[in-house]
N, C-alpha and C. Protein backbone atom coordinates (compact mmCIF):
# COMPACT_ATOMS: atom_id res chain seq x y z
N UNK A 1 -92.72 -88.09 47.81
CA UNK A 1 -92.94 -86.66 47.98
C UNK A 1 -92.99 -85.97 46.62
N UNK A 2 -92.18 -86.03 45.69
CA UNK A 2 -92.01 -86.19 44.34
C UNK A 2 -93.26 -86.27 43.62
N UNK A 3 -94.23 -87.16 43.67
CA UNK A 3 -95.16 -88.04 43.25
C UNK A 3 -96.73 -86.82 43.83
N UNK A 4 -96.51 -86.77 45.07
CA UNK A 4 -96.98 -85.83 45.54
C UNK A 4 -97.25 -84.63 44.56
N UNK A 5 -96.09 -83.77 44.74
CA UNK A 5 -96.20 -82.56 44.16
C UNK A 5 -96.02 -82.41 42.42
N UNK A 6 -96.30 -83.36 42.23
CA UNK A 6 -96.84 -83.41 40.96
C UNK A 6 -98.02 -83.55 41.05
N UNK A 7 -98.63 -84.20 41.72
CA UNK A 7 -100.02 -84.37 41.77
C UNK A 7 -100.92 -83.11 41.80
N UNK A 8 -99.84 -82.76 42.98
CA UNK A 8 -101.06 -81.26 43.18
C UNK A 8 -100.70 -79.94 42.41
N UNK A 9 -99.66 -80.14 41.58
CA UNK A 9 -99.86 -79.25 40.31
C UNK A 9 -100.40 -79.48 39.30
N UNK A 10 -100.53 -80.94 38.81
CA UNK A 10 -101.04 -81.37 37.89
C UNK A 10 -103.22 -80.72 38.68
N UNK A 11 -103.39 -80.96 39.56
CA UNK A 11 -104.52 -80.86 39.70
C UNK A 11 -104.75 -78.92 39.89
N UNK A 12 -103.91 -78.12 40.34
CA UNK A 12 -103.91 -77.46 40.64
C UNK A 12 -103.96 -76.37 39.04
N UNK A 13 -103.10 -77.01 38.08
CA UNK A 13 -103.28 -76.35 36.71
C UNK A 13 -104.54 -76.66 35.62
N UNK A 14 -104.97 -77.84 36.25
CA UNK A 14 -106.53 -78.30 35.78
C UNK A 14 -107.60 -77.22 36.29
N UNK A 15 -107.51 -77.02 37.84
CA UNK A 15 -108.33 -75.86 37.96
C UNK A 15 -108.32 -74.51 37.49
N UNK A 16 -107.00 -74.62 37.41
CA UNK A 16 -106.80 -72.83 36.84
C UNK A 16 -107.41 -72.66 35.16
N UNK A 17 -107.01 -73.59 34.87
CA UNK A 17 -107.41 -73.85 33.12
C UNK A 17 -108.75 -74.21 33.08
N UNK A 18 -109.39 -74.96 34.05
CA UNK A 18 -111.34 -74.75 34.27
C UNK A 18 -111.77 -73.96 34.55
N UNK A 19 -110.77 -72.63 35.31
CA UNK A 19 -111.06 -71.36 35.53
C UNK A 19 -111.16 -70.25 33.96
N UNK A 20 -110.33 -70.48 33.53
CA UNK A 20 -110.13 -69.90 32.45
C UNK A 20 -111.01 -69.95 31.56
N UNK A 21 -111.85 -71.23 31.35
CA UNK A 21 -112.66 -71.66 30.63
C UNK A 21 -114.03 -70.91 30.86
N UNK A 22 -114.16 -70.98 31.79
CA UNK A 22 -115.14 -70.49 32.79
C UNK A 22 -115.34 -68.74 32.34
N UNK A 23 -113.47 -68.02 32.60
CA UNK A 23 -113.96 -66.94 32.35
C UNK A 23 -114.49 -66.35 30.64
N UNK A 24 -114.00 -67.22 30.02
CA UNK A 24 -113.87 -67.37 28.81
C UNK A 24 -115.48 -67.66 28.16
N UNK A 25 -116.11 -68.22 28.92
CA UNK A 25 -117.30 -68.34 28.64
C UNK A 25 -118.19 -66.90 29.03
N UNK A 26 -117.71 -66.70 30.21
CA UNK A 26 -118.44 -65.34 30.84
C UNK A 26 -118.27 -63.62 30.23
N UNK A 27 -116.94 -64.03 29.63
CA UNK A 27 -116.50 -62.91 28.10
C UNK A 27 -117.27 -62.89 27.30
N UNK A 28 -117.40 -64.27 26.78
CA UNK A 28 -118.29 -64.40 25.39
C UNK A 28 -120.08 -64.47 25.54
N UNK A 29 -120.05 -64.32 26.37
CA UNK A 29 -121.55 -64.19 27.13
C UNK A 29 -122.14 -62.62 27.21
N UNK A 30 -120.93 -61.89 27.85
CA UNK A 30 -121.11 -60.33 28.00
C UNK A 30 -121.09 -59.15 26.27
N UNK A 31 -122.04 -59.00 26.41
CA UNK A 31 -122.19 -58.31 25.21
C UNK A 31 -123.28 -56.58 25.17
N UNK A 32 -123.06 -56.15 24.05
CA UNK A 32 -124.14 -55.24 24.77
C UNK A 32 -125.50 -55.59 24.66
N UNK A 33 -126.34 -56.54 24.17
CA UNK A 33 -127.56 -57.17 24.23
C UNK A 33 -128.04 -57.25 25.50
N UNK A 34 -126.62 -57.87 26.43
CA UNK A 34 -126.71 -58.70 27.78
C UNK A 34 -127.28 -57.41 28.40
N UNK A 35 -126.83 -56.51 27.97
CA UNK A 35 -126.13 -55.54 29.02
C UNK A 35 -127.89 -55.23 29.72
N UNK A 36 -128.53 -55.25 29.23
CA UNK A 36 -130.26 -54.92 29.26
C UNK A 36 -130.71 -55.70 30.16
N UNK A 37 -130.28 -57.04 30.66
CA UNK A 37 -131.14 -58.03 31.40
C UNK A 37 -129.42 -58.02 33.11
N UNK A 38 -130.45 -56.97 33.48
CA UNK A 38 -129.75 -56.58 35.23
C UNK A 38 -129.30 -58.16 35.76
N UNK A 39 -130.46 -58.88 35.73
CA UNK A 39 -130.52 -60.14 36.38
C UNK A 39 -128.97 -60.81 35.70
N UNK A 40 -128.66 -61.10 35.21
CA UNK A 40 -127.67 -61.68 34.20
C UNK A 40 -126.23 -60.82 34.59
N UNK A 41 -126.09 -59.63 34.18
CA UNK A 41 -125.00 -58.60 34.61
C UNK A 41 -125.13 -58.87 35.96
N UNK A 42 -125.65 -59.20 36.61
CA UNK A 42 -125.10 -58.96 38.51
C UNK A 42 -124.58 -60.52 38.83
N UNK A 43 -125.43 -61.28 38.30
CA UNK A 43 -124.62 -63.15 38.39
C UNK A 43 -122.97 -63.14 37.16
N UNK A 44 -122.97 -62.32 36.46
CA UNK A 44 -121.19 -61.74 35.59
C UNK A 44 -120.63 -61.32 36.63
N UNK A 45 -121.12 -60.13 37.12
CA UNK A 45 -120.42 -59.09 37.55
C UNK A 45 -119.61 -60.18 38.83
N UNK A 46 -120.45 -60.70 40.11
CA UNK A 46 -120.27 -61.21 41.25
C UNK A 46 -119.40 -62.77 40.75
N UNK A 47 -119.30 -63.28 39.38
CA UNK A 47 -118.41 -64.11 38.86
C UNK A 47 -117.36 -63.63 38.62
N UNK A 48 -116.72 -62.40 38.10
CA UNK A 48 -115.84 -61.38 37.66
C UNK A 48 -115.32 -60.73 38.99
N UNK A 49 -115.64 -61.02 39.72
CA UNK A 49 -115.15 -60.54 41.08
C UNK A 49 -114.21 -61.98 41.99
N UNK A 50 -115.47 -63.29 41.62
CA UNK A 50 -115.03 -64.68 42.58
C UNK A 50 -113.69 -64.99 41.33
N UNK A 51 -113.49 -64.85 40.25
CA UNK A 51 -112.54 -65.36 39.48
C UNK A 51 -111.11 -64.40 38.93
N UNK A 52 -111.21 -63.34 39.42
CA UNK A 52 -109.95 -62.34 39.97
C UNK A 52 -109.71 -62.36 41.24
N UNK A 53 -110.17 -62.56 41.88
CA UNK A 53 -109.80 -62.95 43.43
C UNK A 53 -109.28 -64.44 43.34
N UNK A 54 -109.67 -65.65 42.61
CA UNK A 54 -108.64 -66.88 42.21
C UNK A 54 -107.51 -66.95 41.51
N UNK A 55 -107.78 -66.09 40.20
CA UNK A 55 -106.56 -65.57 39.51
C UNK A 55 -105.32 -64.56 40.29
N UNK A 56 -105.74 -63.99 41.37
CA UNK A 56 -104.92 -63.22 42.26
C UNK A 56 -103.94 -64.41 43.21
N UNK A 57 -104.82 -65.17 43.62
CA UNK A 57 -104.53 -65.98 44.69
C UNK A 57 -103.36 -66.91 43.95
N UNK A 58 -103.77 -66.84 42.39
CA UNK A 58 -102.70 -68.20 41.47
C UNK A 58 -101.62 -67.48 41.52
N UNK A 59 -101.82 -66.53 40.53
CA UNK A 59 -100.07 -65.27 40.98
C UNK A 59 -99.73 -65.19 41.95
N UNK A 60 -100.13 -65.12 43.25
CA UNK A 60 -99.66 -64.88 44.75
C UNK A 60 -98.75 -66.14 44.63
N UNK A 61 -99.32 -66.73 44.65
CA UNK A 61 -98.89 -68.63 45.17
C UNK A 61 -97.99 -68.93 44.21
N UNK A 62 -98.07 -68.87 42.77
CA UNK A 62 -96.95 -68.87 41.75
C UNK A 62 -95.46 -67.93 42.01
N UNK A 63 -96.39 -66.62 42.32
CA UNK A 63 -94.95 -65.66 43.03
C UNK A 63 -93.76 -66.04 44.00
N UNK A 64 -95.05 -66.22 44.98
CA UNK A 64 -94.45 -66.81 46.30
C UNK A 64 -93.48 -68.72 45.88
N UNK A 65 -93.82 -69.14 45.09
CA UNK A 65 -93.05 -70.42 45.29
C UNK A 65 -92.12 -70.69 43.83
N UNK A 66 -92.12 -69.51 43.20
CA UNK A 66 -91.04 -69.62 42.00
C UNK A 66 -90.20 -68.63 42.21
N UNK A 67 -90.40 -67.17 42.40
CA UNK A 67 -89.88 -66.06 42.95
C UNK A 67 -90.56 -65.15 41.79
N UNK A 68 -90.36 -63.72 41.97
CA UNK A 68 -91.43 -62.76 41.22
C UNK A 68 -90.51 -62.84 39.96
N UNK A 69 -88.95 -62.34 40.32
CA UNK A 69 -88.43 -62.23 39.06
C UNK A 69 -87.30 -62.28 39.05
N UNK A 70 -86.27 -62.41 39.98
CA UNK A 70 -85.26 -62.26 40.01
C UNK A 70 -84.39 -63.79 40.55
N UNK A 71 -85.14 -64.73 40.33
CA UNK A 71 -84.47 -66.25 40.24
C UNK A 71 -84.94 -66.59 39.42
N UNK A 72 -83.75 -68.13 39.16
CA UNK A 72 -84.34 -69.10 37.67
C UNK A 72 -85.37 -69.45 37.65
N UNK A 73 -85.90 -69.19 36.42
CA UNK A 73 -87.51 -69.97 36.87
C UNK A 73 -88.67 -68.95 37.46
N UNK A 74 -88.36 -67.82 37.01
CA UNK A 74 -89.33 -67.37 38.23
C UNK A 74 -90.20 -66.98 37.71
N UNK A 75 -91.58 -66.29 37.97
CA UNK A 75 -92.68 -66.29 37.33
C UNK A 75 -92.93 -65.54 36.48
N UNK A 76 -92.44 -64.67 36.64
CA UNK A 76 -92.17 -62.98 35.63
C UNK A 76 -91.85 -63.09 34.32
N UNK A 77 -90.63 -64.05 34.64
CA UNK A 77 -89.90 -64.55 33.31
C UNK A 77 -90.54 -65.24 32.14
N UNK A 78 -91.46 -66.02 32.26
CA UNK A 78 -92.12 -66.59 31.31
C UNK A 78 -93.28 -65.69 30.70
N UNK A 79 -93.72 -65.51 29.68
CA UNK A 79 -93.38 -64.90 28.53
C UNK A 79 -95.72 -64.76 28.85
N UNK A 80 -95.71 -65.93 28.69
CA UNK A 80 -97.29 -66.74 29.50
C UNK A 80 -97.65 -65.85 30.54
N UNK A 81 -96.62 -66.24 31.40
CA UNK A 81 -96.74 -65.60 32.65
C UNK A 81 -97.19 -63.90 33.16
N UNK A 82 -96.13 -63.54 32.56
CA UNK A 82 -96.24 -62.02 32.32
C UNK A 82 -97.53 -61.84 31.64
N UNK A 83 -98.11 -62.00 30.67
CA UNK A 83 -98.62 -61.42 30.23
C UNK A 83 -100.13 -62.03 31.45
N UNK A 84 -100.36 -62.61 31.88
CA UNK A 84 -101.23 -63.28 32.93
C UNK A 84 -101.14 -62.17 33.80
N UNK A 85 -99.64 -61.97 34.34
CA UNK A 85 -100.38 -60.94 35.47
C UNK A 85 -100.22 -59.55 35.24
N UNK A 86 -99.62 -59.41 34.04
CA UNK A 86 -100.69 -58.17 33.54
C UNK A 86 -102.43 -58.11 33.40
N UNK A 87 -102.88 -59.29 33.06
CA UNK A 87 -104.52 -59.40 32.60
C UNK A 87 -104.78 -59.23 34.51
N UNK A 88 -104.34 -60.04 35.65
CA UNK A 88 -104.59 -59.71 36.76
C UNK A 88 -104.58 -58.69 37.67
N UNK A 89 -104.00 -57.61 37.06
CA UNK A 89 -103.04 -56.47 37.29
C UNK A 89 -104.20 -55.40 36.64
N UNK A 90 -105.06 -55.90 35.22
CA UNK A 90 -105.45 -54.96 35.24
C UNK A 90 -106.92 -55.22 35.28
N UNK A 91 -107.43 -56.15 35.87
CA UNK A 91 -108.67 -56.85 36.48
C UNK A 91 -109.01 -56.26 37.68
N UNK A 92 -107.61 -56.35 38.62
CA UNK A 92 -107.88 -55.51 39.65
C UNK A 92 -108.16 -53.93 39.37
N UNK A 93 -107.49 -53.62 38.90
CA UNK A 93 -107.49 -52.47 38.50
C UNK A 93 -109.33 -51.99 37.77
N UNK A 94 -109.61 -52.80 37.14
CA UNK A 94 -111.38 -52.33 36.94
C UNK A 94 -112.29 -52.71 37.97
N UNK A 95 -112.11 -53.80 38.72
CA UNK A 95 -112.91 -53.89 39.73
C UNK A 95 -112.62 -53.03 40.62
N UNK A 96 -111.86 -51.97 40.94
CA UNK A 96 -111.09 -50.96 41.78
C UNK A 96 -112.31 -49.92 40.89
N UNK A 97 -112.31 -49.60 39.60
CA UNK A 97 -112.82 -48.24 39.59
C UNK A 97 -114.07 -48.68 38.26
N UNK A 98 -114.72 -49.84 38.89
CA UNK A 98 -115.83 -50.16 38.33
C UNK A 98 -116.90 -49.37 38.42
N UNK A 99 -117.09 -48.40 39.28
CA UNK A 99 -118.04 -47.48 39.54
C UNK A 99 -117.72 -46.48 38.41
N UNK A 100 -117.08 -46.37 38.16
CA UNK A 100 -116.77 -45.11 36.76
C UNK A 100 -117.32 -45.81 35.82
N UNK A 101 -117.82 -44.75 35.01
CA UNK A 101 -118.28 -45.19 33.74
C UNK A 101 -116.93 -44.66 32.62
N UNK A 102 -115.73 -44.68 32.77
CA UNK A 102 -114.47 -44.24 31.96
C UNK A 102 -113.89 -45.07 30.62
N UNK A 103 -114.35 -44.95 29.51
CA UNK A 103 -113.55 -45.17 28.80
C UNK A 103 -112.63 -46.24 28.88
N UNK A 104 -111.77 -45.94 29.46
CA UNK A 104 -110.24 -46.27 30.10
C UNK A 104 -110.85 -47.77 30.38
N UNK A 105 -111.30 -47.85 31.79
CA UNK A 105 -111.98 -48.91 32.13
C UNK A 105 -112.65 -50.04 31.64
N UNK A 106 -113.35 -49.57 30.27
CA UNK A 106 -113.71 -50.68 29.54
C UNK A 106 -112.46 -51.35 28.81
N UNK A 107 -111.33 -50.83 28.58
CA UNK A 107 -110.76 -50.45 27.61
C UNK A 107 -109.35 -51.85 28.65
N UNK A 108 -109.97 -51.63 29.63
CA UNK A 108 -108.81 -52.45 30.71
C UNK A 108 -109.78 -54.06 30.23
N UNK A 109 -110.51 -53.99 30.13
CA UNK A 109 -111.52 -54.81 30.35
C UNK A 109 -110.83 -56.06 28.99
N UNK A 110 -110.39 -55.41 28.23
CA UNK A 110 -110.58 -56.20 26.97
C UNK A 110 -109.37 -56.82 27.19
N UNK A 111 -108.11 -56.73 27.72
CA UNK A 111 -107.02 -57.90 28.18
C UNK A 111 -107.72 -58.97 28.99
N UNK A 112 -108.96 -58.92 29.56
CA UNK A 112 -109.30 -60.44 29.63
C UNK A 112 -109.28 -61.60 28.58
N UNK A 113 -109.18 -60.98 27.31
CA UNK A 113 -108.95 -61.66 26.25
C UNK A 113 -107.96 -62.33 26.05
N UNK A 114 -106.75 -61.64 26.69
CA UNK A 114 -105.18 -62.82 26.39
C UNK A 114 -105.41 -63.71 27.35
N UNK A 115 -105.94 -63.69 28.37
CA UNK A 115 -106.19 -65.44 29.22
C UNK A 115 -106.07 -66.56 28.63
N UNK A 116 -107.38 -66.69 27.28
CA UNK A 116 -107.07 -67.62 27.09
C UNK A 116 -105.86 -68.59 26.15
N UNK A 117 -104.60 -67.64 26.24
CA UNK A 117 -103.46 -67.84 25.78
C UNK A 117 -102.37 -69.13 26.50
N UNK A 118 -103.03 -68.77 27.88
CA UNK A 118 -102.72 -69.84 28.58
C UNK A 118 -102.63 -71.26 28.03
N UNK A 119 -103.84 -71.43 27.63
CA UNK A 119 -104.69 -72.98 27.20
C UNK A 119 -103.45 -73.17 25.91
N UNK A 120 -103.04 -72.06 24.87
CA UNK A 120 -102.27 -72.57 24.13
C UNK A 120 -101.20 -72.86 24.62
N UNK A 121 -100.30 -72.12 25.76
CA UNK A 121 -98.68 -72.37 26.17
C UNK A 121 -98.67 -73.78 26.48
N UNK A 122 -99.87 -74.51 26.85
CA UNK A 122 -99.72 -75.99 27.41
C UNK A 122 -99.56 -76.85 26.03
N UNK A 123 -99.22 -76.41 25.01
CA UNK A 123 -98.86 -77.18 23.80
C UNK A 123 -97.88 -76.61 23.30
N UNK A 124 -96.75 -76.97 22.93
CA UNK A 124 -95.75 -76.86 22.07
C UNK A 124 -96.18 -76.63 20.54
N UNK A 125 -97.31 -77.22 19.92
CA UNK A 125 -97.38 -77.16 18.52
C UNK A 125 -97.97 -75.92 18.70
N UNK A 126 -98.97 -75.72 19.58
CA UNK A 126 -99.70 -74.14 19.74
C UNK A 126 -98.76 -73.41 19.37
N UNK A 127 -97.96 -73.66 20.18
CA UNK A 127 -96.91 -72.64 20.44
C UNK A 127 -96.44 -72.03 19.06
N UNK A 128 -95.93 -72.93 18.75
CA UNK A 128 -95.14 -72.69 17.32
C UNK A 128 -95.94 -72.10 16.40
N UNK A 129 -97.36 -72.51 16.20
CA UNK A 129 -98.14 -71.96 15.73
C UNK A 129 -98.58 -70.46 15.74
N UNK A 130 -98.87 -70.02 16.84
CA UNK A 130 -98.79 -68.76 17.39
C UNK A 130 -97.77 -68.21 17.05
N UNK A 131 -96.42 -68.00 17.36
CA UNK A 131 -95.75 -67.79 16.97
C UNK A 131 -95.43 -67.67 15.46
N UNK A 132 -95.44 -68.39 14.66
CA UNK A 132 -95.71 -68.37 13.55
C UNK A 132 -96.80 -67.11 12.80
N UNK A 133 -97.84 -67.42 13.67
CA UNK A 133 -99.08 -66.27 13.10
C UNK A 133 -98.05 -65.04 13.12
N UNK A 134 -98.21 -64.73 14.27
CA UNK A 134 -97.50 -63.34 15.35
C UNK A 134 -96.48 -62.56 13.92
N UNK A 135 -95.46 -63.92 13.48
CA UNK A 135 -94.37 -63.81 12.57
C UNK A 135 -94.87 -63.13 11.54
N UNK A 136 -96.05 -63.64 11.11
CA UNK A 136 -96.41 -63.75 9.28
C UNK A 136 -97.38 -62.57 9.54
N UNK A 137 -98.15 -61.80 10.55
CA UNK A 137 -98.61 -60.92 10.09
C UNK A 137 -97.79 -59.13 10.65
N UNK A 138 -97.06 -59.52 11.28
CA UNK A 138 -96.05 -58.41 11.67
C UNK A 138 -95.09 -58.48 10.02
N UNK A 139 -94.44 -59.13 9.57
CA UNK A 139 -93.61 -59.55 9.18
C UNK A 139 -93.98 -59.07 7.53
N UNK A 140 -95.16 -59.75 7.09
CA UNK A 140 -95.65 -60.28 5.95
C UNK A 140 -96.96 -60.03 5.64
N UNK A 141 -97.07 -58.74 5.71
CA UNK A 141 -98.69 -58.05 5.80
C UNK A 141 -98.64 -57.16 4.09
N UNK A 142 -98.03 -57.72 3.46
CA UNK A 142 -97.65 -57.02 1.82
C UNK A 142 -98.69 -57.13 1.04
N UNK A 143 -99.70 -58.12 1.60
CA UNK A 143 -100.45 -58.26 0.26
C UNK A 143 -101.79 -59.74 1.09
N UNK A 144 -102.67 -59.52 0.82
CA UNK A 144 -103.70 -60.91 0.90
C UNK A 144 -103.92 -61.63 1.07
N UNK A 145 -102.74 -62.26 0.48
CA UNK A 145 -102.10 -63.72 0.14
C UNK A 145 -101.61 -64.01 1.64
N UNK A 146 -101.14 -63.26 2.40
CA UNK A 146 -99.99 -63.73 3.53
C UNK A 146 -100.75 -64.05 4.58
N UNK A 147 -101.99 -62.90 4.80
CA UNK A 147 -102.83 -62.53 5.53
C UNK A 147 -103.89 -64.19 5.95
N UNK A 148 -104.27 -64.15 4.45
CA UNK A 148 -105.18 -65.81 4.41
C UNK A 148 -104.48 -67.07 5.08
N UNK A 149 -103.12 -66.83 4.65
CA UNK A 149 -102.24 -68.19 4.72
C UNK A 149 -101.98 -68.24 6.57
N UNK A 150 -101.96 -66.72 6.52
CA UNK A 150 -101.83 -67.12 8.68
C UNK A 150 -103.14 -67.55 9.34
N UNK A 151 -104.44 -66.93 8.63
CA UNK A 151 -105.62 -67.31 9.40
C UNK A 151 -105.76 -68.72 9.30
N UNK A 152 -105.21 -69.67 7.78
CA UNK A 152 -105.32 -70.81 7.44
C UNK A 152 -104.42 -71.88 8.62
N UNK A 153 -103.15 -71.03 8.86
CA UNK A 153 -102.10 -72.11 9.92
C UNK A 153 -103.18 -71.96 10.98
N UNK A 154 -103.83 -70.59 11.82
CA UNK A 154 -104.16 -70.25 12.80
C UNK A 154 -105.03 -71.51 13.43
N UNK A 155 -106.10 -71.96 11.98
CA UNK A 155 -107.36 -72.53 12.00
C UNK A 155 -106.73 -74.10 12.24
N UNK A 156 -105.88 -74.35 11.19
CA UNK A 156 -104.88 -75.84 11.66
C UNK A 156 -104.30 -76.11 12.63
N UNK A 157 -103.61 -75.17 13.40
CA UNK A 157 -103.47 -75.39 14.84
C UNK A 157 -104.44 -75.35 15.85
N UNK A 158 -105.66 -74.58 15.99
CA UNK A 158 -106.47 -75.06 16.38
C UNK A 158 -107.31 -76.30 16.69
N UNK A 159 -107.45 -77.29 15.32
CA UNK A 159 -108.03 -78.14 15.30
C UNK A 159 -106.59 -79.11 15.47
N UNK A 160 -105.36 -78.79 15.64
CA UNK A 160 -104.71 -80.05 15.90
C UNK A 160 -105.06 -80.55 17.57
């Protein structure tokens, strides 16, 4: 049983992370060039709809079988996590008032960007790495020098 439910998380976090990829591609795709060819924006748009409605369904199901926030372990708590269903939180939230042309709205739009943060929490060296950046430019923004040396770790953890 054990054996089991590893299985189907192990397969179940493969999809979410092919999801991610996915949306990640459909980010970097959307631009204002795009924005001109209708045909293209309506196959985004109707993808941006099927992949917040999966990302909803992962938080539901993560909620429901870790607890929201108030047990060990629970989904809220992780650091990843949170910031995930904030990006879901406010996904819904633009597909809710996508008909506006507001400011605001685009402006929700651009936390699709921490998603792919995910892909790093599944590494420990990421991790540290990130962290590290996060450190050295909050921290250590005095001068040039500090600035180069984080984009330099940034680029090394990447390619590890």
């Amino acid at each position: 049983m054990l054996l089991c439910g590893r299985r189907v998380r192990l397969w179940f976090e493969t999809i979410i992370l092919a999801l991610i990829l996915v949306s990640s591609i459909a980010l970097a795709i959307e631009d204002p060039a795009t924005r001109e060819d209708e045909e293209l924006m309506s196959v985004l748009r109707v993808l941006e709809v099927v992949l917040t409605s999966l990302f909803t369904v992962e938080s539901l199901l993560k909620s429901v079988a870790h607890g929201l926030v108030f047990t060990k372990g629970a989904y809220l708590r992780n650091v990843y996590n949170a910031i995930d269903f904030a990006v879901v939180i406010s996904s819904l939230v633009n597909l809710g008032l996508s008909s506006t042309e507001l400011n605001a709205v685009r402006v929700l739009r651009l936390t699709r960007c921490l998603r792919p943060l995910r892909l790093i929490a599944r590494n420990k060296v990421r991790c540290t790495c990130l962290a590290t950046c996060v450190w050295a430019t909050r921290e250590r923004t005095s001068g040039p020098h500090h600035a180069g040396g984080c984009v330099l770790l940034c680029r090394a953890c990447a390619l590890w």
